[in-house]
C-alpha atoms as a PDB file:
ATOM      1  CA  UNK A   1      -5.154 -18.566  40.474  1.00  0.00           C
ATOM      2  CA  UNK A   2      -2.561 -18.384  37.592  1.00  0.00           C
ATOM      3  CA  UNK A   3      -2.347 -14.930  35.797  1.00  0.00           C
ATOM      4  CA  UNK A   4      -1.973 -14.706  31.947  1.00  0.00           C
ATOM      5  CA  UNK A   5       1.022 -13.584  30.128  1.00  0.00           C
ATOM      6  CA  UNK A   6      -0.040  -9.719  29.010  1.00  0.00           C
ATOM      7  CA  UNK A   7       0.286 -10.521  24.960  1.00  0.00           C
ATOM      8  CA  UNK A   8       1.232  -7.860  22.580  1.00  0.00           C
ATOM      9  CA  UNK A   9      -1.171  -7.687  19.776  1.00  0.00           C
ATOM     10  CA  UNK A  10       0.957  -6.797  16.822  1.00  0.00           C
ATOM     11  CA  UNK A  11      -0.288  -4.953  14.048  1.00  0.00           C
ATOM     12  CA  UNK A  12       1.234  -3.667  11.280  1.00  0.00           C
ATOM     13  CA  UNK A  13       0.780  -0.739   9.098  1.00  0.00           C
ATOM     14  CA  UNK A  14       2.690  -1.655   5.355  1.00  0.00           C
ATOM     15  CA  UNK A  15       4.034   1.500   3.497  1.00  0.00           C
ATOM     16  CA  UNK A  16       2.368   3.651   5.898  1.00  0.00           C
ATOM     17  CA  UNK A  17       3.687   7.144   4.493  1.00  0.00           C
ATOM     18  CA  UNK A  18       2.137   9.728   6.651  1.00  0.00           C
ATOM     19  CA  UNK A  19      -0.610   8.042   8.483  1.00  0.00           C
ATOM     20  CA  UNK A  20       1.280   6.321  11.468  1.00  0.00           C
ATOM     21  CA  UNK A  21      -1.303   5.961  14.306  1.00  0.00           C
ATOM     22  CA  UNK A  22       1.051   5.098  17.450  1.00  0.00           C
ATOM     23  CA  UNK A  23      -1.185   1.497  18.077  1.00  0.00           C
ATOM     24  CA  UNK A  24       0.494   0.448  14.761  1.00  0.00           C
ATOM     25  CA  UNK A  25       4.012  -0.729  13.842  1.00  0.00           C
ATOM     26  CA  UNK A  26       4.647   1.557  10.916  1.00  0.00           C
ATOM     27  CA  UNK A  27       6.946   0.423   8.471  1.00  0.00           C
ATOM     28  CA  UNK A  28       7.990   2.688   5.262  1.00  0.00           C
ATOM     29  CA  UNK A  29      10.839   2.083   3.040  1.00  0.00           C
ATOM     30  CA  UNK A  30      10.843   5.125   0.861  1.00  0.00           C
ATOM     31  CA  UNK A  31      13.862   7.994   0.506  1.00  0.00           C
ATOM     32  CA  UNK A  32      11.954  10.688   2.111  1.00  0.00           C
ATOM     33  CA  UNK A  33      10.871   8.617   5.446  1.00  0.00           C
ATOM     34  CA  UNK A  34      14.528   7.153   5.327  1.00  0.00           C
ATOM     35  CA  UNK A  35      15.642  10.886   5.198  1.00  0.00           C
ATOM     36  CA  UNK A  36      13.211  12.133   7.991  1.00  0.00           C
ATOM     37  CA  UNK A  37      15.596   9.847  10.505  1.00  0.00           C
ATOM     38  CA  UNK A  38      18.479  12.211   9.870  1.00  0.00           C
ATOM     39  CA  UNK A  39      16.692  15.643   9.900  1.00  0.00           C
ATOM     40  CA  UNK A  40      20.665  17.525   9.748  1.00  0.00           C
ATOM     41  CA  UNK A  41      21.400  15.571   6.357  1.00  0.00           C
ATOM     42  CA  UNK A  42      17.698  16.439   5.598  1.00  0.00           C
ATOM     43  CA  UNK A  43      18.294  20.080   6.454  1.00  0.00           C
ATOM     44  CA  UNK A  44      21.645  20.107   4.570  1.00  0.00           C
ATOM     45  CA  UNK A  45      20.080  18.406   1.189  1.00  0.00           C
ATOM     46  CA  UNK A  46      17.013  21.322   1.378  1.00  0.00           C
ATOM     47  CA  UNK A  47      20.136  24.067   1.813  1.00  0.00           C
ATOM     48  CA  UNK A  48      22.069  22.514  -1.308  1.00  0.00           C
ATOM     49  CA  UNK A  49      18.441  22.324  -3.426  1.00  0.00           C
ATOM     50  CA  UNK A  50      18.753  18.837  -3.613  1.00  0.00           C
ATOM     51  CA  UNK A  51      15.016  18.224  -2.242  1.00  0.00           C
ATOM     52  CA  UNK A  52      12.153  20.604  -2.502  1.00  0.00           C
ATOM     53  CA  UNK A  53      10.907  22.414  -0.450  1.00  0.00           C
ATOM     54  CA  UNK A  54       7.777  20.777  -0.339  1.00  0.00           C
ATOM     55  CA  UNK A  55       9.640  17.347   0.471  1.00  0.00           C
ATOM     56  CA  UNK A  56      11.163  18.657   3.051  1.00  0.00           C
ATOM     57  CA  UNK A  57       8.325  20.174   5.403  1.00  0.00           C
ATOM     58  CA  UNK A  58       6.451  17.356   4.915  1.00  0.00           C
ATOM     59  CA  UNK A  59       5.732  15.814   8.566  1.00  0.00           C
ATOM     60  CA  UNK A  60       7.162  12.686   8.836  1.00  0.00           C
ATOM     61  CA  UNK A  61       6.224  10.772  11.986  1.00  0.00           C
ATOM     62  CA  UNK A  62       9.430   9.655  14.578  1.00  0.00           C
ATOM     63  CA  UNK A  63       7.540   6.228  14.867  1.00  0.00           C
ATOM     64  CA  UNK A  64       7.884   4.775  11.898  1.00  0.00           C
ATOM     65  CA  UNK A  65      10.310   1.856  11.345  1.00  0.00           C
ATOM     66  CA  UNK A  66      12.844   1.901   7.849  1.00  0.00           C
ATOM     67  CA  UNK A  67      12.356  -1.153   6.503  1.00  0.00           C
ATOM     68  CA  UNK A  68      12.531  -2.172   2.802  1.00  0.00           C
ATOM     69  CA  UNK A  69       9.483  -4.032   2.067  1.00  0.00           C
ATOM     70  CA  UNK A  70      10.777  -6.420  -1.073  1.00  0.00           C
ATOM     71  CA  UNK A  71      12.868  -8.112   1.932  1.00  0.00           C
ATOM     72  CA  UNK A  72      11.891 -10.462   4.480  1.00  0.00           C
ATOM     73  CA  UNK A  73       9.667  -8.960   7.779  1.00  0.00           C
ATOM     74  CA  UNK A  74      11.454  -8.384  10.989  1.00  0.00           C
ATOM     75  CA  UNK A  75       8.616 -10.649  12.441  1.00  0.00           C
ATOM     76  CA  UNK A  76       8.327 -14.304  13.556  1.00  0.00           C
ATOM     77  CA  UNK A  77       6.419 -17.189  11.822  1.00  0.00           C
ATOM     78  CA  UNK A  78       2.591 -16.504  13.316  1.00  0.00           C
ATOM     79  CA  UNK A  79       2.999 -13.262  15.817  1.00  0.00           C
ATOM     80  CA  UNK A  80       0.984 -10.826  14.293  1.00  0.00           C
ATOM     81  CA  UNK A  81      -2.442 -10.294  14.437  1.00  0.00           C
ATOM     82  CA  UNK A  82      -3.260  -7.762  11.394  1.00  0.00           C
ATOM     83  CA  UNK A  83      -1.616  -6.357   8.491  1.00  0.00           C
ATOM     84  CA  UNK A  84      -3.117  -3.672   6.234  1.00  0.00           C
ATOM     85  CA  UNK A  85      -1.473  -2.062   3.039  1.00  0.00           C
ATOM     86  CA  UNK A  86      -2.533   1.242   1.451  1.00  0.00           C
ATOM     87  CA  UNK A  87      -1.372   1.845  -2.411  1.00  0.00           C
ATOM     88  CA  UNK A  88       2.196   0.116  -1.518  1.00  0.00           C
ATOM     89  CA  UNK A  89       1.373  -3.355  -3.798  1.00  0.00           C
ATOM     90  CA  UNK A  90       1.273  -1.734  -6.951  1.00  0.00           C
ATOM     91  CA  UNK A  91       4.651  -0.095  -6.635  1.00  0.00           C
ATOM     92  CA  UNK A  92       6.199  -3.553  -6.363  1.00  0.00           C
ATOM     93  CA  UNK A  93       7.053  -5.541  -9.313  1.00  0.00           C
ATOM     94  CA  UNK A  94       4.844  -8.791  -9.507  1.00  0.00           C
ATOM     95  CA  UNK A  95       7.395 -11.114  -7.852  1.00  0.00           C
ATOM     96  CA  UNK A  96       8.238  -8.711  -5.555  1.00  0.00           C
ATOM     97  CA  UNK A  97       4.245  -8.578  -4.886  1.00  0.00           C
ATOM     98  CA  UNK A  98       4.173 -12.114  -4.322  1.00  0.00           C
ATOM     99  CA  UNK A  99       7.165 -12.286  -2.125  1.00  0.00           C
ATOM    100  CA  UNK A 100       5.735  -9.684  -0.018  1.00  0.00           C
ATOM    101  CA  UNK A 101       2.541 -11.261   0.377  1.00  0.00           C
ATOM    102  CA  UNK A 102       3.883 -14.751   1.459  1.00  0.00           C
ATOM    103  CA  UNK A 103       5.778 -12.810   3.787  1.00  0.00           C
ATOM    104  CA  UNK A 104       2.685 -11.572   5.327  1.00  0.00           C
ATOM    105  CA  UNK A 105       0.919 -15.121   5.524  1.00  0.00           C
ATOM    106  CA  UNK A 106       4.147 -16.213   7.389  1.00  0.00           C
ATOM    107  CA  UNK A 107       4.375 -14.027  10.135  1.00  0.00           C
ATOM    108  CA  UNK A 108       0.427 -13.708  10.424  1.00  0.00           C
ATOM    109  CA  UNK A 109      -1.216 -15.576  13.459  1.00  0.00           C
ATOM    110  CA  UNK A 110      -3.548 -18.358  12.093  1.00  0.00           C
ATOM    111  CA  UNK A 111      -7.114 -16.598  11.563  1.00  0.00           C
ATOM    112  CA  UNK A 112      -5.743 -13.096  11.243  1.00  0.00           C
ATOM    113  CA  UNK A 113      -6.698 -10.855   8.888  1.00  0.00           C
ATOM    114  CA  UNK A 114      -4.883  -8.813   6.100  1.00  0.00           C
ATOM    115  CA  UNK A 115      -6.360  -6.088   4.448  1.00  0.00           C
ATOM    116  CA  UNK A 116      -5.087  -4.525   1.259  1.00  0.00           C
ATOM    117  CA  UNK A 117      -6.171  -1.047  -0.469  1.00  0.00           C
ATOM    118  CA  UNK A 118      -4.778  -0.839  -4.248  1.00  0.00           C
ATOM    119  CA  UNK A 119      -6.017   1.099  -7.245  1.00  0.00           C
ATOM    120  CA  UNK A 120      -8.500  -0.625  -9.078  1.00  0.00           C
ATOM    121  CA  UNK A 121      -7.390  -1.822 -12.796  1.00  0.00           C
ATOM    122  CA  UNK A 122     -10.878  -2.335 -13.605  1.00  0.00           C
ATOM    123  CA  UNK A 123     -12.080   0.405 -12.383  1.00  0.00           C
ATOM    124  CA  UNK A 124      -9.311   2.478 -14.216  1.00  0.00           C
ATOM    125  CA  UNK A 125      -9.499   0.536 -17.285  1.00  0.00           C
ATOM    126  CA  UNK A 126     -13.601   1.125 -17.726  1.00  0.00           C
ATOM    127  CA  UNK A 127     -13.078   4.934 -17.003  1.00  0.00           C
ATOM    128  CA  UNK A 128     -10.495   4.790 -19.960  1.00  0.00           C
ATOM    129  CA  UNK A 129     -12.971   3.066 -22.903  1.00  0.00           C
ATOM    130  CA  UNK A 130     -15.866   4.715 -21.819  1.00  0.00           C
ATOM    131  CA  UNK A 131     -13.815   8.213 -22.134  1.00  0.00           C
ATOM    132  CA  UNK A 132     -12.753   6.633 -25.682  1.00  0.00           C
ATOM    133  CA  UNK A 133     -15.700   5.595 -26.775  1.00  0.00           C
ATOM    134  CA  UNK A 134     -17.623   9.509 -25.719  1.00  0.00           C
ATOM    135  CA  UNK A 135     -14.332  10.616 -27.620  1.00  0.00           C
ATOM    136  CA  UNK A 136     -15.136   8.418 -30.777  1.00  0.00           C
ATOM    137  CA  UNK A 137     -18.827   9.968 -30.396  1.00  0.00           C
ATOM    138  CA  UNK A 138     -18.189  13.349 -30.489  1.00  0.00           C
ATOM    139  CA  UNK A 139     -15.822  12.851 -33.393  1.00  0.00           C
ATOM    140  CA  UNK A 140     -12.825  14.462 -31.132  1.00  0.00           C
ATOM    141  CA  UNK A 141      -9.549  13.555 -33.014  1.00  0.00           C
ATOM    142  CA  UNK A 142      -7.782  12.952 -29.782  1.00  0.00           C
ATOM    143  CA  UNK A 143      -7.704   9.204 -29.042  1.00  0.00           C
ATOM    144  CA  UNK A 144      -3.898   8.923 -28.963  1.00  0.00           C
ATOM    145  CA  UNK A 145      -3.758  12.133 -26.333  1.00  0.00           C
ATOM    146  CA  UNK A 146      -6.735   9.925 -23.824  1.00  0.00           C
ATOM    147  CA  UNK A 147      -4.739   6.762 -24.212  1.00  0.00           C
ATOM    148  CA  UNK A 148      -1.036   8.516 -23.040  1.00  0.00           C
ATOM    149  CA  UNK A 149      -2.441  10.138 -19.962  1.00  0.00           C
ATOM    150  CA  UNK A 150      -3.774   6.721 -19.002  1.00  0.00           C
ATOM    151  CA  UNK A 151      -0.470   5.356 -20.053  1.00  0.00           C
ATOM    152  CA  UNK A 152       0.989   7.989 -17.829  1.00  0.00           C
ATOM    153  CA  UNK A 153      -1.539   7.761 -14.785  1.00  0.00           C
ATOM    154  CA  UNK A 154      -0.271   4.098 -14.681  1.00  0.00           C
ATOM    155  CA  UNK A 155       3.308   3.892 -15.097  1.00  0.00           C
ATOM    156  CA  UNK A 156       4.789   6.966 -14.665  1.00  0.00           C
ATOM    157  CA  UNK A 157       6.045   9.445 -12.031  1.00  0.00           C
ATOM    158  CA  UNK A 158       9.125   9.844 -10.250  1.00  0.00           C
ATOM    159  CA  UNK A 159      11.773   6.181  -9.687  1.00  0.00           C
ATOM    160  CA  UNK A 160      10.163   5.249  -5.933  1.00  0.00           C
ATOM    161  CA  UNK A 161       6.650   5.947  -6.939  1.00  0.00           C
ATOM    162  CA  UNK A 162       5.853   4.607 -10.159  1.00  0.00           C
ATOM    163  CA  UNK A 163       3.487   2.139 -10.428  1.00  0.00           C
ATOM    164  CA  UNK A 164       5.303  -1.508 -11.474  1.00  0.00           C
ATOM    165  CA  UNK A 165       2.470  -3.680 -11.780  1.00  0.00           C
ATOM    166  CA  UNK A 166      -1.562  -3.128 -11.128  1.00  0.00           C
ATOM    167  CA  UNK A 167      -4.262  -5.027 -10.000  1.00  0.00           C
ATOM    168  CA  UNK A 168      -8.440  -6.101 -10.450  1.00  0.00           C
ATOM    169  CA  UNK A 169     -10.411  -8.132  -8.215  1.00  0.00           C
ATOM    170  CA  UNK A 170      -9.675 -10.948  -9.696  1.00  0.00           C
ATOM    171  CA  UNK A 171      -5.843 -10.977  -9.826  1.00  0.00           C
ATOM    172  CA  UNK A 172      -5.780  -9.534  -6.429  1.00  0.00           C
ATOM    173  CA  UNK A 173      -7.803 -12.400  -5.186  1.00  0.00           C
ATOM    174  CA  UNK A 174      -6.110 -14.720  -7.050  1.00  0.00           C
ATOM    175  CA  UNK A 175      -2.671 -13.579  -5.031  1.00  0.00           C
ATOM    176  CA  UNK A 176      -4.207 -14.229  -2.033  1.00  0.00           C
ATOM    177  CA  UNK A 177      -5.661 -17.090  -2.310  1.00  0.00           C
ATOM    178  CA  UNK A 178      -2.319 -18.546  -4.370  1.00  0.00           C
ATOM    179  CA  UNK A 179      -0.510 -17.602  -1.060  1.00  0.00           C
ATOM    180  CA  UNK A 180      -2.834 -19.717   1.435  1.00  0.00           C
ATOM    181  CA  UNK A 181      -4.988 -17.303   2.488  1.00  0.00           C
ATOM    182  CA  UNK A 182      -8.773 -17.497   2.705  1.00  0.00           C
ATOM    183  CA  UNK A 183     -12.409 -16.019   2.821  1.00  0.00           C
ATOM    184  CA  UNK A 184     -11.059 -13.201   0.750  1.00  0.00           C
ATOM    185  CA  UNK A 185     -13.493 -10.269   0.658  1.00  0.00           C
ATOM    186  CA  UNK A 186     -14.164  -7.236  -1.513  1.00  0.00           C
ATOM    187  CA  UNK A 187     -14.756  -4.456   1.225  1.00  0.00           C
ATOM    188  CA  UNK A 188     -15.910  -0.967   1.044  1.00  0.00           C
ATOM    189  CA  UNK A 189     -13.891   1.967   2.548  1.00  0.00           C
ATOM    190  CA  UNK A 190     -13.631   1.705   6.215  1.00  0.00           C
ATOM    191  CA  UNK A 191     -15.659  -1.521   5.953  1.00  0.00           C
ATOM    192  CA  UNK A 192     -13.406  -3.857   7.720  1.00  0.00           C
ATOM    193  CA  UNK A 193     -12.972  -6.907  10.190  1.00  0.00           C
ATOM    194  CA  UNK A 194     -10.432  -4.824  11.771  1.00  0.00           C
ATOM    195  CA  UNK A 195     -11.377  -2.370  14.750  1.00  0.00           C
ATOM    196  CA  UNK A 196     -10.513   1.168  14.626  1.00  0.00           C
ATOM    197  CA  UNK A 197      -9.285   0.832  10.397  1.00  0.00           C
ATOM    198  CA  UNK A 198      -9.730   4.891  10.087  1.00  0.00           C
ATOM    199  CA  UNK A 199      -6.392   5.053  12.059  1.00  0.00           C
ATOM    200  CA  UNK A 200      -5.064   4.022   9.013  1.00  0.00           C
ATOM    201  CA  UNK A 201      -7.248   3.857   6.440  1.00  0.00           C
ATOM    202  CA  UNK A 202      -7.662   7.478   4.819  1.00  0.00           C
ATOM    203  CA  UNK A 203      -7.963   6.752   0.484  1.00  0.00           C
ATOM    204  CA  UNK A 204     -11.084   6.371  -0.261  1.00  0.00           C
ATOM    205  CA  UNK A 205     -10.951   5.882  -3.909  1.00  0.00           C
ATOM    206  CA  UNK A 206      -9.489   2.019  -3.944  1.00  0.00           C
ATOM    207  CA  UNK A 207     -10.090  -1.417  -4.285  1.00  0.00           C
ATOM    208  CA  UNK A 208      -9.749  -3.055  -0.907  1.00  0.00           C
ATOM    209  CA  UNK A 209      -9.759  -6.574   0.037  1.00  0.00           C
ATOM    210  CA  UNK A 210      -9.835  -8.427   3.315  1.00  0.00           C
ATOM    211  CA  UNK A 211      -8.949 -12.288   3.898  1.00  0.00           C
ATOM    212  CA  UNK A 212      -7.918 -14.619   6.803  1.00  0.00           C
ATOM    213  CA  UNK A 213      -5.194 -16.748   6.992  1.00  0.00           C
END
C-alpha cells in the first residue's frame, strides 16, 4: 500500500503585528518588527532616544517573517491554503491594494479561502452624519471641529500607519471579486470558514469578509 506525501498546509497571517500564533506564517513589514530582528541596534536606538520607550518593550514575536507586503509573496502559484489580513489593506494605497490582493489569488490553492478584516467606511461614515446631524440639533457651533477629527481618524497618524485608502462592503467586494475570487461573504467576528480564526483574529470592531478562490 502506497503512503501519501505528508503536505504542509500553508497558511498565512498578512501584517500580523503582534498576534503570531506559531501554526501561521507571519509576515509583517513594518519598522518596529523589522527592528525587533536586531534587538542590539534596537537597544542602541532606545539608548540614543530615537524610539520610545513604549516601542521598544513592545513584544515582538521571533517567528515572524520581514517581508514588504506591496511586493510580490515568497509563495508559489496555488500552495497555500488560507490567507487572512487584519487592518493591513487600508494602509496600502489602492493599487498597492489591488496588487496585493492578486498576489493572494495567485499563490492561493484553488477553493481556498481568504479572509480580510478592515475598518468599515460605512460604518465610519454613518457614525460621522449622525454625530453632525445631533450637532446641527442641539445648535452646537462645532461642525468644522466633528468633521477634522473624522478627517484625522482617517488619514492621519504617524508615516507607516496612516490610513491610504478605506473601504465599504461594496468596494471591498468589488476587489475581490475584480481579482477572480468568489462566494464573497460578509462575516461576523470570529465567524469564519477557517478553523481555529481566534489565533489570529483579535479586533472585533471591523468589517470582515471571506471568499474562495
Amino acid at each position: 500500500m502506497r503512503q501519501e506525501k505528508n503536505t504542509i498546509t500553508l497558511k498565512l497571517n498578512l501584517g500580523c503585528g503582534l498576534v503570531a500564533p506559531d501554526e501561521w506564517i507571519n509576515i509583517d513589514g513594518s519598522i518596529n518588527a523589522r527592528l525587533a530582528k536586531f534587538p542590539f541596534v534596537r537597544y542602541f536606538l532606545f539608548k540614543i532616544n530615537l524610539i520610545s520607550k513604549k516601542l521598544y518593550e513592545i513584544p515582538w514575536h521571533k517567528n515572524i517573517v520581514i517581508r514588504d507586503l506591496r511586493k510580490k509573496l515568497p509563495f508559489k502559484d496555488d500552495s497555500v491554503a488560507f490567507i487572512y489580513s487584519s487592518h493591513l489593506l487600508e494602509h496600502l494605497k489602492k493599487d498597492e491594494g489591488m496588487r496585493l490582493i492578486k498576489e493572494c489569488f495567485r499563490v492561493l490553492k484553488k477553493e481556498a479561502i481568504i479572509r480580510i478584516a478592515i475598518p468599515d467606511l460605512y460604518l465610519l461614515a454613518k457614525n460621522y452624519v449622525k454625530e453632525i446631524e445631533s450637532n446641527l440639533k442641539n445648535h452646537y457651533p462645532n461642525d468644522y471641529l466633528i468633521s477634522e477629527k473624522f478627517l484625522k481618524n482617517l488619514f492621519e497618524g504617524k508615516k507607516r500607519h496612516r490610513h491610504l485608502w478605506m473601504y465599504d462592503y461594496k468596494s471591498l467586494r468589488y476587489l475581490l471579486t475584480k481579482t477572480g475570487f468568489r462566494k464573497t461573504e460578509k462575516k461576523n467576528f470570529r465567524e469564519s470558514n477557517i478553523e481555529k480564526i481566534e489565533k489570529v483574529e483579535t479586533r472585533k470592531n471591523s468589517l470582515f469578509m471571506e471568499a474562495i478562490k
